[in-house]
PDB file of N, CA and C in Angstrom:
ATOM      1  N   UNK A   1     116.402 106.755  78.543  1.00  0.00           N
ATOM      2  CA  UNK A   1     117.303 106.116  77.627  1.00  0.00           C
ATOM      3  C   UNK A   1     118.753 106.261  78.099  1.00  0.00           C
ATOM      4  N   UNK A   2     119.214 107.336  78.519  1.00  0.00           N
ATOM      5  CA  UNK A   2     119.891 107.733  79.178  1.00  0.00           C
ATOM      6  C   UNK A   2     120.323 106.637  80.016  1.00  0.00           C
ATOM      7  N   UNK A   3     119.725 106.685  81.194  1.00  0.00           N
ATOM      8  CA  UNK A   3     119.943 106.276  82.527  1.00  0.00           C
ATOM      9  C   UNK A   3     120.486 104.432  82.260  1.00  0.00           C
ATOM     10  N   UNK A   4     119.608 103.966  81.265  1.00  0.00           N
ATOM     11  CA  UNK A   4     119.780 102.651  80.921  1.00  0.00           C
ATOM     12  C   UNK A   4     120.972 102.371  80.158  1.00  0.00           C
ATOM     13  N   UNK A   5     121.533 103.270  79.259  1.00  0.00           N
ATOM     14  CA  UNK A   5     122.692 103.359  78.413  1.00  0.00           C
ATOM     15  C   UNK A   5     123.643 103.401  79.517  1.00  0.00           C
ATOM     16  N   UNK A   6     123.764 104.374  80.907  1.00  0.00           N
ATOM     17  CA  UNK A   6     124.849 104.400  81.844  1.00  0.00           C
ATOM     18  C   UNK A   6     124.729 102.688  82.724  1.00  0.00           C
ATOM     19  N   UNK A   7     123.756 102.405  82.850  1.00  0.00           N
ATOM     20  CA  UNK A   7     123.772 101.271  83.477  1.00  0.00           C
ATOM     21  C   UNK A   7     124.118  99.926  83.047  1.00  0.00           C
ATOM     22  N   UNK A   8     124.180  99.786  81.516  1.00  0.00           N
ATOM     23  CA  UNK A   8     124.449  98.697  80.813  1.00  0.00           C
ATOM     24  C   UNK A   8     126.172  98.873  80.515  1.00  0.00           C
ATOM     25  N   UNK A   9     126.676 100.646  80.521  1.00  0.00           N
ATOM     26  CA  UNK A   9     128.088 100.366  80.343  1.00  0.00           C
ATOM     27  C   UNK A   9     128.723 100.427  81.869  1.00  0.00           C
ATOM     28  N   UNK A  10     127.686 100.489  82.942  1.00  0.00           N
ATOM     29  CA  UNK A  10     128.276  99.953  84.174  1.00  0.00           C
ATOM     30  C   UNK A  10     128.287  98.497  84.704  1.00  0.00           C
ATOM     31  N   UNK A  11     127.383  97.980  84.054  1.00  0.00           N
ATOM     32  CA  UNK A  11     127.618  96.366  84.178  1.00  0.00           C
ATOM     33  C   UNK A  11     128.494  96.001  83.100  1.00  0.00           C
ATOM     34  N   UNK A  12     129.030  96.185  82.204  1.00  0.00           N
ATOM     35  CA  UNK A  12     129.760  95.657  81.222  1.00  0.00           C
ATOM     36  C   UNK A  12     131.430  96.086  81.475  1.00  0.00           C
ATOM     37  N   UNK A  13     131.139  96.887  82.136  1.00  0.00           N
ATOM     38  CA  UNK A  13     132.937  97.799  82.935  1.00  0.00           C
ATOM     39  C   UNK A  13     133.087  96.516  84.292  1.00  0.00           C
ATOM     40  N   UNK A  14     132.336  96.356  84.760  1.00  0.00           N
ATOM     41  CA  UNK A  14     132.641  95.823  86.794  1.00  0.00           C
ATOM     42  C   UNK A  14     133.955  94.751  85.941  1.00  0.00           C
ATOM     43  N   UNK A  15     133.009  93.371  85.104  1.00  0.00           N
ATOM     44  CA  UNK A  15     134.274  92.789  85.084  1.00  0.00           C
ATOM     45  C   UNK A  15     135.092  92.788  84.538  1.00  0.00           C
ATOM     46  N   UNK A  16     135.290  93.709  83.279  1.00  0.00           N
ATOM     47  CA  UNK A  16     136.482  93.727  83.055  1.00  0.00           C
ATOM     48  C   UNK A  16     137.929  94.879  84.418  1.00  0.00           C
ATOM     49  N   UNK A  17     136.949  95.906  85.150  1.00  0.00           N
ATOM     50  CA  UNK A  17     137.876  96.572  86.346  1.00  0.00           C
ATOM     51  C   UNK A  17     138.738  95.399  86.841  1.00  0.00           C
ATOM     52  N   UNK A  18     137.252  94.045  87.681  1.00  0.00           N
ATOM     53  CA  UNK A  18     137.978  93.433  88.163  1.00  0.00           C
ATOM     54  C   UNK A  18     139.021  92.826  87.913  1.00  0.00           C
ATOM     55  N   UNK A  19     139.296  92.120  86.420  1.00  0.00           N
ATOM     56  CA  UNK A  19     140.264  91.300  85.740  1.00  0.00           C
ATOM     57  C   UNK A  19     141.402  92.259  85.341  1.00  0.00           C
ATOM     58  N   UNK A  20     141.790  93.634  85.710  1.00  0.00           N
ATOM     59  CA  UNK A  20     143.174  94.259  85.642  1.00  0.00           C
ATOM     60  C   UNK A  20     143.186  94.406  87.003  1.00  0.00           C
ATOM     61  N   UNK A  21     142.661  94.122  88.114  1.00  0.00           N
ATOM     62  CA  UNK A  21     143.084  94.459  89.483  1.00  0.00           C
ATOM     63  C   UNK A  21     144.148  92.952  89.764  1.00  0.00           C
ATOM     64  N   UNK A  22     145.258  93.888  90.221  1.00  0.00           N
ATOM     65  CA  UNK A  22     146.435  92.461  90.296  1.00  0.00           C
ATOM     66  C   UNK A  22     145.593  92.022  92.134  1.00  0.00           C
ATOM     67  N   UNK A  23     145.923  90.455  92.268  1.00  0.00           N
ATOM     68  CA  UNK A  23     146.105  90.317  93.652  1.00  0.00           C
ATOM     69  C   UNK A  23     146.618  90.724  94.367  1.00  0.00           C
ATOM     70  N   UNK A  24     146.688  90.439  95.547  1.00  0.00           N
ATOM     71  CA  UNK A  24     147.634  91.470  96.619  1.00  0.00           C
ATOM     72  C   UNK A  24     148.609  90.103  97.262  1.00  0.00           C
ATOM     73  N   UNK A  25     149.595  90.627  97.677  1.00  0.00           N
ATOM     74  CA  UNK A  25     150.631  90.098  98.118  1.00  0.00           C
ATOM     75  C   UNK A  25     149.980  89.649  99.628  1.00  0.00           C
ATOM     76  N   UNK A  26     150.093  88.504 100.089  1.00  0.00           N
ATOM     77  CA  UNK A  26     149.971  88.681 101.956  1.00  0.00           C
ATOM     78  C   UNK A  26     150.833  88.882 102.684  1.00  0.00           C
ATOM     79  N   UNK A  27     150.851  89.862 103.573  1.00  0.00           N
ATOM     80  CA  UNK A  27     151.593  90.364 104.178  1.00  0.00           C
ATOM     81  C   UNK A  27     153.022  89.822 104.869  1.00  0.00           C
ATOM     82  N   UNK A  28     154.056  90.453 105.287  1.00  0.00           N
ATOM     83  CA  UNK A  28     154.979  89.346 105.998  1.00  0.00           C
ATOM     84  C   UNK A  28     154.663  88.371 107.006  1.00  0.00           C
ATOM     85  N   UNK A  29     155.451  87.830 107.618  1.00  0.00           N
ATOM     86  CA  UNK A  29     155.057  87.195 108.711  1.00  0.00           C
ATOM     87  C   UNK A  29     155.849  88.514 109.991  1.00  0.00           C
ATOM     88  N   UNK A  30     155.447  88.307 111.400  1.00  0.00           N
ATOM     89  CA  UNK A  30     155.949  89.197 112.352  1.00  0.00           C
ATOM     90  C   UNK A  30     157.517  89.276 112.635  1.00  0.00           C
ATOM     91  N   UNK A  31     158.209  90.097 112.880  1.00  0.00           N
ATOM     92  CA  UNK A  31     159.542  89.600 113.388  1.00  0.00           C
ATOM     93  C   UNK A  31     159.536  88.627 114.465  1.00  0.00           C
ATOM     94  N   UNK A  32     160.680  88.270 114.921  1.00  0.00           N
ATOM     95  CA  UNK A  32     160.837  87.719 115.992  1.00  0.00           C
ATOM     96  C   UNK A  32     160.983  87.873 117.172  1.00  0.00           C
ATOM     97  N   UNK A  33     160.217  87.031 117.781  1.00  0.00           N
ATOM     98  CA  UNK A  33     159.856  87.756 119.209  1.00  0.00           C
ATOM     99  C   UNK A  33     158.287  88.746 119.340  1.00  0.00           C
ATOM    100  N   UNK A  34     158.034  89.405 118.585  1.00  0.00           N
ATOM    101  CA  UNK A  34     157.090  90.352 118.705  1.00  0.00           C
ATOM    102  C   UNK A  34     155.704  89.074 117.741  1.00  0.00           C
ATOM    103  N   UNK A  35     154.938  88.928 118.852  1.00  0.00           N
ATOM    104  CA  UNK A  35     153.922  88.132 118.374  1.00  0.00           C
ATOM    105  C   UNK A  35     152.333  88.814 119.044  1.00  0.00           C
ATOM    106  N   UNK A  36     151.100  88.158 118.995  1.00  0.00           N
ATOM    107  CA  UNK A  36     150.339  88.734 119.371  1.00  0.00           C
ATOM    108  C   UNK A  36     149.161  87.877 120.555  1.00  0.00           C
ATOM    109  N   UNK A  37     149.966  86.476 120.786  1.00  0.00           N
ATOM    110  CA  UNK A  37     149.833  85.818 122.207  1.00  0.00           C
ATOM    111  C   UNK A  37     149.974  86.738 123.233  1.00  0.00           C
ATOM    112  N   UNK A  38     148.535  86.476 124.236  1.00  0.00           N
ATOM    113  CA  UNK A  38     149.198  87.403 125.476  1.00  0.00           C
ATOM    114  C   UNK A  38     149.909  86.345 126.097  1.00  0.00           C
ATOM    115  N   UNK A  39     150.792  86.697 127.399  1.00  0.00           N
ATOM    116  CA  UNK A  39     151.889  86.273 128.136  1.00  0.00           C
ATOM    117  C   UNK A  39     151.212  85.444 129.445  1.00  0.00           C
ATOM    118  N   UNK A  40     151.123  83.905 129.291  1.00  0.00           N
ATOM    119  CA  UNK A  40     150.305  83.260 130.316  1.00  0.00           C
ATOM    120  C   UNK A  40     151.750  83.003 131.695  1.00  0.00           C
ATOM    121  N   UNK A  41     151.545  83.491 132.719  1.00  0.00           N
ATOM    122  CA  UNK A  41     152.538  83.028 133.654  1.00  0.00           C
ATOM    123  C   UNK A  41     152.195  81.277 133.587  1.00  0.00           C
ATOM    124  N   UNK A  42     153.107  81.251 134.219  1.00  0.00           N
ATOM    125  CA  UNK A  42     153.310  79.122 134.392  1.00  0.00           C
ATOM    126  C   UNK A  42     153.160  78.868 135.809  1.00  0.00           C
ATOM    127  N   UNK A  43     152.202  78.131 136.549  1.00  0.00           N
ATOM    128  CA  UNK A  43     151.564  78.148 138.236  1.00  0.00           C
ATOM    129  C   UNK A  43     151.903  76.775 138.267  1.00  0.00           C
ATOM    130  N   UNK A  44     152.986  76.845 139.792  1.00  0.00           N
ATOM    131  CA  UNK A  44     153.539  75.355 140.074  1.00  0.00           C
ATOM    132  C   UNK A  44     152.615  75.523 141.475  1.00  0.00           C
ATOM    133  N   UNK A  45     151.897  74.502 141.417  1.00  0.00           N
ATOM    134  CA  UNK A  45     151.265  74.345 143.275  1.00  0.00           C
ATOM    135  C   UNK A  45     151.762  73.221 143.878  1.00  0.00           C
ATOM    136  N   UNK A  46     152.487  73.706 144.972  1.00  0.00           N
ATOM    137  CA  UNK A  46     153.238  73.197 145.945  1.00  0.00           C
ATOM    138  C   UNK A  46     152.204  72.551 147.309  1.00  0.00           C
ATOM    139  N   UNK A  47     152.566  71.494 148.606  1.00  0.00           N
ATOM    140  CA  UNK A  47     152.355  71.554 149.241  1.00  0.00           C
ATOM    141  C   UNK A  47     153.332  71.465 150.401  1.00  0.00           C
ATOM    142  N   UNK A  48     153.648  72.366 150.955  1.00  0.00           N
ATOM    143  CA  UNK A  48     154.217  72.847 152.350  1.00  0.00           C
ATOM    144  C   UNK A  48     154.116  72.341 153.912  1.00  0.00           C
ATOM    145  N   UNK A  49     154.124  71.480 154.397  1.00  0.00           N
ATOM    146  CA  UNK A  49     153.178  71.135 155.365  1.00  0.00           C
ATOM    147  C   UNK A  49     151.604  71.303 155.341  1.00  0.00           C
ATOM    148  N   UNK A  50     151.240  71.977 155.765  1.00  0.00           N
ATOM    149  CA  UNK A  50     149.822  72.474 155.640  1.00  0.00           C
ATOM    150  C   UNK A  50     149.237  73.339 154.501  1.00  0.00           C
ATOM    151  N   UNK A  51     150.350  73.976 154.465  1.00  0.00           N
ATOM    152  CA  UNK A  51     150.056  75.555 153.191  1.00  0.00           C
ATOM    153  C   UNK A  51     149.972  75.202 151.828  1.00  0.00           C
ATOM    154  N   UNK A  52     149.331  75.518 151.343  1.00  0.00           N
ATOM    155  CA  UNK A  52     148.744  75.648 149.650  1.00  0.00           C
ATOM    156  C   UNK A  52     149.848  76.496 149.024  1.00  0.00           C
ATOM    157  N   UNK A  53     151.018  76.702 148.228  1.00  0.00           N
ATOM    158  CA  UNK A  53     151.769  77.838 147.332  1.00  0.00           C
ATOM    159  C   UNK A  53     151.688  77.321 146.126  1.00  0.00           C
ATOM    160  N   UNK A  54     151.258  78.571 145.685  1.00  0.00           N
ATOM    161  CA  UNK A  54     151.556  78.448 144.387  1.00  0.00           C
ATOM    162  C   UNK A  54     152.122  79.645 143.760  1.00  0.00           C
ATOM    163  N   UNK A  55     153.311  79.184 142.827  1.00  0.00           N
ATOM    164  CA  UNK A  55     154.250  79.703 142.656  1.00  0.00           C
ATOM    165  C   UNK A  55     153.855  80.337 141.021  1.00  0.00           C
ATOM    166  N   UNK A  56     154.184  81.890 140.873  1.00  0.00           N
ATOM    167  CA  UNK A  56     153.492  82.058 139.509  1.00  0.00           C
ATOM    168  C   UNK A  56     155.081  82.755 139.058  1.00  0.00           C
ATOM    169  N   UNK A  57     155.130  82.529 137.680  1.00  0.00           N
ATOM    170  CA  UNK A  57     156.734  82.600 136.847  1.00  0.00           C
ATOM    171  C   UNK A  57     156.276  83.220 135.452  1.00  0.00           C
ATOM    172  N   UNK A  58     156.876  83.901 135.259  1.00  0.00           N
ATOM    173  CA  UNK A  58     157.299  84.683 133.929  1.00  0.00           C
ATOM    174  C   UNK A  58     158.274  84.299 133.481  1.00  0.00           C
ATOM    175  N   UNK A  59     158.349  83.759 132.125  1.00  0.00           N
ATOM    176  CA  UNK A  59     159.636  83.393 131.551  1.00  0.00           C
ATOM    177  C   UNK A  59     161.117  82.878 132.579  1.00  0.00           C
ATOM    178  N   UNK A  60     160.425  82.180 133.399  1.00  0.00           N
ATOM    179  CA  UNK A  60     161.413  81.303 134.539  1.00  0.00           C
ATOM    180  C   UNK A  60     161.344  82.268 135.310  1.00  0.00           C
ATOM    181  N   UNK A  61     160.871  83.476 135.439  1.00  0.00           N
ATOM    182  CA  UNK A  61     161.243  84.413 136.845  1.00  0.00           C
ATOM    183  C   UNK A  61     160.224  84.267 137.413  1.00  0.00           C
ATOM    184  N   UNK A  62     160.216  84.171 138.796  1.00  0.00           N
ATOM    185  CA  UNK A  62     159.475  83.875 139.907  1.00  0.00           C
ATOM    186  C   UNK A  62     159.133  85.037 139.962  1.00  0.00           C
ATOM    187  N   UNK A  63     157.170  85.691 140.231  1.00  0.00           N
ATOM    188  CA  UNK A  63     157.250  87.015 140.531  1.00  0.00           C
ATOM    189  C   UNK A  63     155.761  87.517 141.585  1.00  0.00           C
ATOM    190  N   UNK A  64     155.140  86.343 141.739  1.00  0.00           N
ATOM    191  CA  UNK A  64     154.666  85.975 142.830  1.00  0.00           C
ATOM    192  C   UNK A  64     154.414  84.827 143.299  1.00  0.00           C
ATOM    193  N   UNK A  65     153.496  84.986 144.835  1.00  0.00           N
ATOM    194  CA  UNK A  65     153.811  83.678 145.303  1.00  0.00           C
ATOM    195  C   UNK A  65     152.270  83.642 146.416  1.00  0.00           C
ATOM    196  N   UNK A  66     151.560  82.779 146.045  1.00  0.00           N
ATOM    197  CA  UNK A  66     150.056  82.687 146.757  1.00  0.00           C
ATOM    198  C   UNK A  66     150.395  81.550 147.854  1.00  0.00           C
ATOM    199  N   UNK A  67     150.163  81.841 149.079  1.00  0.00           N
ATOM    200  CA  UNK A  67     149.835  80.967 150.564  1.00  0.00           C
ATOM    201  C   UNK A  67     148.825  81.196 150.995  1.00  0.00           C
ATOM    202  N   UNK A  68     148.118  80.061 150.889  1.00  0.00           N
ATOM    203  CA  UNK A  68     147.042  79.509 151.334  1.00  0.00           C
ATOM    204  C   UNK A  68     147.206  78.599 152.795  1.00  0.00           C
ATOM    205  N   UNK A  69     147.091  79.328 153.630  1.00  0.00           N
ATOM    206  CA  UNK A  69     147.083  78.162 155.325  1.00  0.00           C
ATOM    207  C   UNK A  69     145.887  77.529 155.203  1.00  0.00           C
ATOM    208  N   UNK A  70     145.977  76.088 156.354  1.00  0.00           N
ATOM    209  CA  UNK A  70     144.613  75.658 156.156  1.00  0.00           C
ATOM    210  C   UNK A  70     143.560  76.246 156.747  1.00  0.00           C
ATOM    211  N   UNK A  71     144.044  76.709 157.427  1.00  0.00           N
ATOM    212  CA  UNK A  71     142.943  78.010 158.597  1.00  0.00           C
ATOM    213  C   UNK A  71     143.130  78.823 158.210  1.00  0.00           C
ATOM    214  N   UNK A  72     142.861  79.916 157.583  1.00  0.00           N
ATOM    215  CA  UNK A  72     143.419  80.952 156.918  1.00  0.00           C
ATOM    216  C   UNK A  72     142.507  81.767 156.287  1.00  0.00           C
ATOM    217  N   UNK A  73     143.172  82.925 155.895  1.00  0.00           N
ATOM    218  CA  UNK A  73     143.117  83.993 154.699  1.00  0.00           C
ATOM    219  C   UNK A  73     144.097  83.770 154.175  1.00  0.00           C
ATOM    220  N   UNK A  74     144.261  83.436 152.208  1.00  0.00           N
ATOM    221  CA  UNK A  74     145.294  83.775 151.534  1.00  0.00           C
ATOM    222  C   UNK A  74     146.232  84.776 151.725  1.00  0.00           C
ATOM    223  N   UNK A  75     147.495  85.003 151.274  1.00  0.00           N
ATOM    224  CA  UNK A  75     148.287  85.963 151.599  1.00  0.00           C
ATOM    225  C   UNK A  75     149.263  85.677 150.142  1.00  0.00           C
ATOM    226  N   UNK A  76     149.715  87.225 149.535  1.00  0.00           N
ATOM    227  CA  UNK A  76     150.772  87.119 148.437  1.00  0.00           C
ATOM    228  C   UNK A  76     151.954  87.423 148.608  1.00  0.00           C
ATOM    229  N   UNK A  77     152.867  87.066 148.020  1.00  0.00           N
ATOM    230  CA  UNK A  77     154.181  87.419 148.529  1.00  0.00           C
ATOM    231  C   UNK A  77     154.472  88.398 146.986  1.00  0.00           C
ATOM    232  N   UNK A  78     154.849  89.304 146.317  1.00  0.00           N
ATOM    233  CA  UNK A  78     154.968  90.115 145.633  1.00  0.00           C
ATOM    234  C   UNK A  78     156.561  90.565 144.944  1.00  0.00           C
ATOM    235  N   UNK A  79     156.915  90.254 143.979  1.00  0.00           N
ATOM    236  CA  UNK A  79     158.591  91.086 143.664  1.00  0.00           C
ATOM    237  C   UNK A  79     158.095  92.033 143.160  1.00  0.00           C
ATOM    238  N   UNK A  80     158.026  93.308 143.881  1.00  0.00           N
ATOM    239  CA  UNK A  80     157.332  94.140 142.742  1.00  0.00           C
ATOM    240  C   UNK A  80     158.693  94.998 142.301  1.00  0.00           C
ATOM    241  N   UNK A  81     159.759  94.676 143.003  1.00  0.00           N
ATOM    242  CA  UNK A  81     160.973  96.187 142.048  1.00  0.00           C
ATOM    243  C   UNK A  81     161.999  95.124 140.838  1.00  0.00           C
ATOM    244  N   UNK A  82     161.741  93.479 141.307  1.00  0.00           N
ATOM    245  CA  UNK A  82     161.453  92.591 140.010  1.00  0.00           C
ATOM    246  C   UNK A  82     163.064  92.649 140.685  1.00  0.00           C
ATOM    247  N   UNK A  83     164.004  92.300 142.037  1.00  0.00           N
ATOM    248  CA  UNK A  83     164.972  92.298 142.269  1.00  0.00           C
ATOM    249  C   UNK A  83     165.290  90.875 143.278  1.00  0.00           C
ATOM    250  N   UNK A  84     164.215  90.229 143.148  1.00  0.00           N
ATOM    251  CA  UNK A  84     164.049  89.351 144.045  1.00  0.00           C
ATOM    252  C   UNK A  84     163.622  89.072 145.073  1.00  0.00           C
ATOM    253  N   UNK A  85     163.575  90.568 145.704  1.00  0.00           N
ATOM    254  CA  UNK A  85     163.190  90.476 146.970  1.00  0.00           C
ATOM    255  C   UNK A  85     161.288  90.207 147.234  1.00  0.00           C
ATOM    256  N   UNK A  86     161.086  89.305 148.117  1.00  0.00           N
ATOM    257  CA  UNK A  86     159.421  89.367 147.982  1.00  0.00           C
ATOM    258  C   UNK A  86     158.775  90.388 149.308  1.00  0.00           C
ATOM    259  N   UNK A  87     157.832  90.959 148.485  1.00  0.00           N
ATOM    260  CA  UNK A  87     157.213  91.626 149.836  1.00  0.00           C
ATOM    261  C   UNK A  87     155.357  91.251 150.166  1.00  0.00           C
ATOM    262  N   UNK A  88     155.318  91.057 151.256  1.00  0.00           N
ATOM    263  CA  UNK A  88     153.900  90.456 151.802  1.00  0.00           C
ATOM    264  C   UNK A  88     153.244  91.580 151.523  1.00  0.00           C
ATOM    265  N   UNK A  89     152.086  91.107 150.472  1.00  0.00           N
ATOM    266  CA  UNK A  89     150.756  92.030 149.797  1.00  0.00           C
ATOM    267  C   UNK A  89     149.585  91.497 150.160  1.00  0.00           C
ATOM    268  N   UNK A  90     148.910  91.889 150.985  1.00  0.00           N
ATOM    269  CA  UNK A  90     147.062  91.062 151.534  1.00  0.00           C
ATOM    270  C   UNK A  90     146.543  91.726 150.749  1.00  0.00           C
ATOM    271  N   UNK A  91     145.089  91.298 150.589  1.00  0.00           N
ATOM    272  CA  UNK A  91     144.089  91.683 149.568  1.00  0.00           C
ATOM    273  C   UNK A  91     143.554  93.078 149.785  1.00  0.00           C
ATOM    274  N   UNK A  92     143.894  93.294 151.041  1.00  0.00           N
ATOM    275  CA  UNK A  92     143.190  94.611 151.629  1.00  0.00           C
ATOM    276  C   UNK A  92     143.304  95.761 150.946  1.00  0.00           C
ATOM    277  N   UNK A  93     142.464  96.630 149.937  1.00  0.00           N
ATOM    278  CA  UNK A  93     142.818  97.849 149.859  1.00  0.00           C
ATOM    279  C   UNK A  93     143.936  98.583 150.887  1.00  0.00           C
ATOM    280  N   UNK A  94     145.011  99.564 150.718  1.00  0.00           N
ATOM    281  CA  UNK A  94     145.568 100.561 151.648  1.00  0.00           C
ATOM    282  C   UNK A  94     145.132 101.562 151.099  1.00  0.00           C
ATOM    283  N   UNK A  95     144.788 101.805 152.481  1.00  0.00           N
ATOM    284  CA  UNK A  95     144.352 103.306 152.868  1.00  0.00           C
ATOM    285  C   UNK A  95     145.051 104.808 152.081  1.00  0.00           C
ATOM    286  N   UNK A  96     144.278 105.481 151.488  1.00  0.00           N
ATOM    287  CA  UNK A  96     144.232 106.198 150.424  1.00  0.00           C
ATOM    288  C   UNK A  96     143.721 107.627 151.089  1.00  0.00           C
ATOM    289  N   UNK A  97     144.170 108.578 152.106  1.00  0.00           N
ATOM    290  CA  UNK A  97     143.031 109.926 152.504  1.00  0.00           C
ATOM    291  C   UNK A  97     143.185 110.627 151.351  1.00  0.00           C
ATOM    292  N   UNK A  98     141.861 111.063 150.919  1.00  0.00           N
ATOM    293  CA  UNK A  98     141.970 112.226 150.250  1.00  0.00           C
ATOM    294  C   UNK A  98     142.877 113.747 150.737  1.00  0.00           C
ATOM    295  N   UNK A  99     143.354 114.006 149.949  1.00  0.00           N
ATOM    296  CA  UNK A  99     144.578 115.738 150.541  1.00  0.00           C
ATOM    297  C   UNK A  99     143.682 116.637 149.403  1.00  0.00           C
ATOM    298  N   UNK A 100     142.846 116.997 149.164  1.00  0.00           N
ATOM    299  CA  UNK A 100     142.554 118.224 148.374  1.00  0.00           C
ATOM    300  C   UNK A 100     141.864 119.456 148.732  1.00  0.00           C
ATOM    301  N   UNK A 101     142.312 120.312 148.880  1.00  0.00           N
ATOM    302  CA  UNK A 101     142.695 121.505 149.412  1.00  0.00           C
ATOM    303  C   UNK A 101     141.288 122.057 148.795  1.00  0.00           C
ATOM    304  N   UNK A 102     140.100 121.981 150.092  1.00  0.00           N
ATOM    305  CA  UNK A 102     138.542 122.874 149.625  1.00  0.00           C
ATOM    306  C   UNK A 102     138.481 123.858 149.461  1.00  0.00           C
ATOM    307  N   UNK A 103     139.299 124.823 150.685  1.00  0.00           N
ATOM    308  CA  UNK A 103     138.976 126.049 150.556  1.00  0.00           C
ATOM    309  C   UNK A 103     140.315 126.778 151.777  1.00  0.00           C
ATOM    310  N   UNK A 104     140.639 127.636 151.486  1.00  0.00           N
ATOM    311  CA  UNK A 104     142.078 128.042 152.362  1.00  0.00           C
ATOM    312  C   UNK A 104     141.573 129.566 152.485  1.00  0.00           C
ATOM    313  N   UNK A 105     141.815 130.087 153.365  1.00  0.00           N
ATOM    314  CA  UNK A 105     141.806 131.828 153.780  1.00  0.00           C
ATOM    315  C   UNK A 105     143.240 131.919 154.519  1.00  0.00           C
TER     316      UNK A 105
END
């Protein structure tokens, strides 16, 4: 008797809970500038005489640069200190020796 008495004043409570719960506000919108697009560079492909470039840009800054010869291996040209200067990056892993010290007497 019990159990049925708690259950009939728990269905008779849900809607009135729900009808004093106010809505909720939706949230702001983001400031400006700070959004949640990732950052697509913009790729101009050029042709050079023979060579394939394509030119990849960040917000108008140039920050690499893909050559493709027609005989070839690709090759990148790189700003990596972001000062303008480009430096030639091949795909090649560089060489990495391990230095860790096994055992010393």
């Amino acid at each position: 008797m019990q159990r049925l008495l708690m259950i009939l004043l728990l269905a008779l409570s849900a809607p009135l809970a729900a009808q004093m719960l106010e809505p909720l506000e939706p949230p702001p919108p983001p400031p400006e500038g700070m959004t949640d697009d990732p950052v697509e560079p913009e790729v101009t492909i050029l042709q050079r005489g023979g060579d394939r470039v394509e030119e990849y840009r960040i917000d108008g800054r140039l920050y690499m640069v893909k050559v493709t010869p027609p005989h070839g291996v690709p090759y990148y040209l790189v700003d990596r200190a972001g000062d303008g200067v480009m430096i030639r990056h091949d795909q090649k892993p560089e060489l990495s020796v391990p230095m860790w010290v096994i055992k010393s007497w």
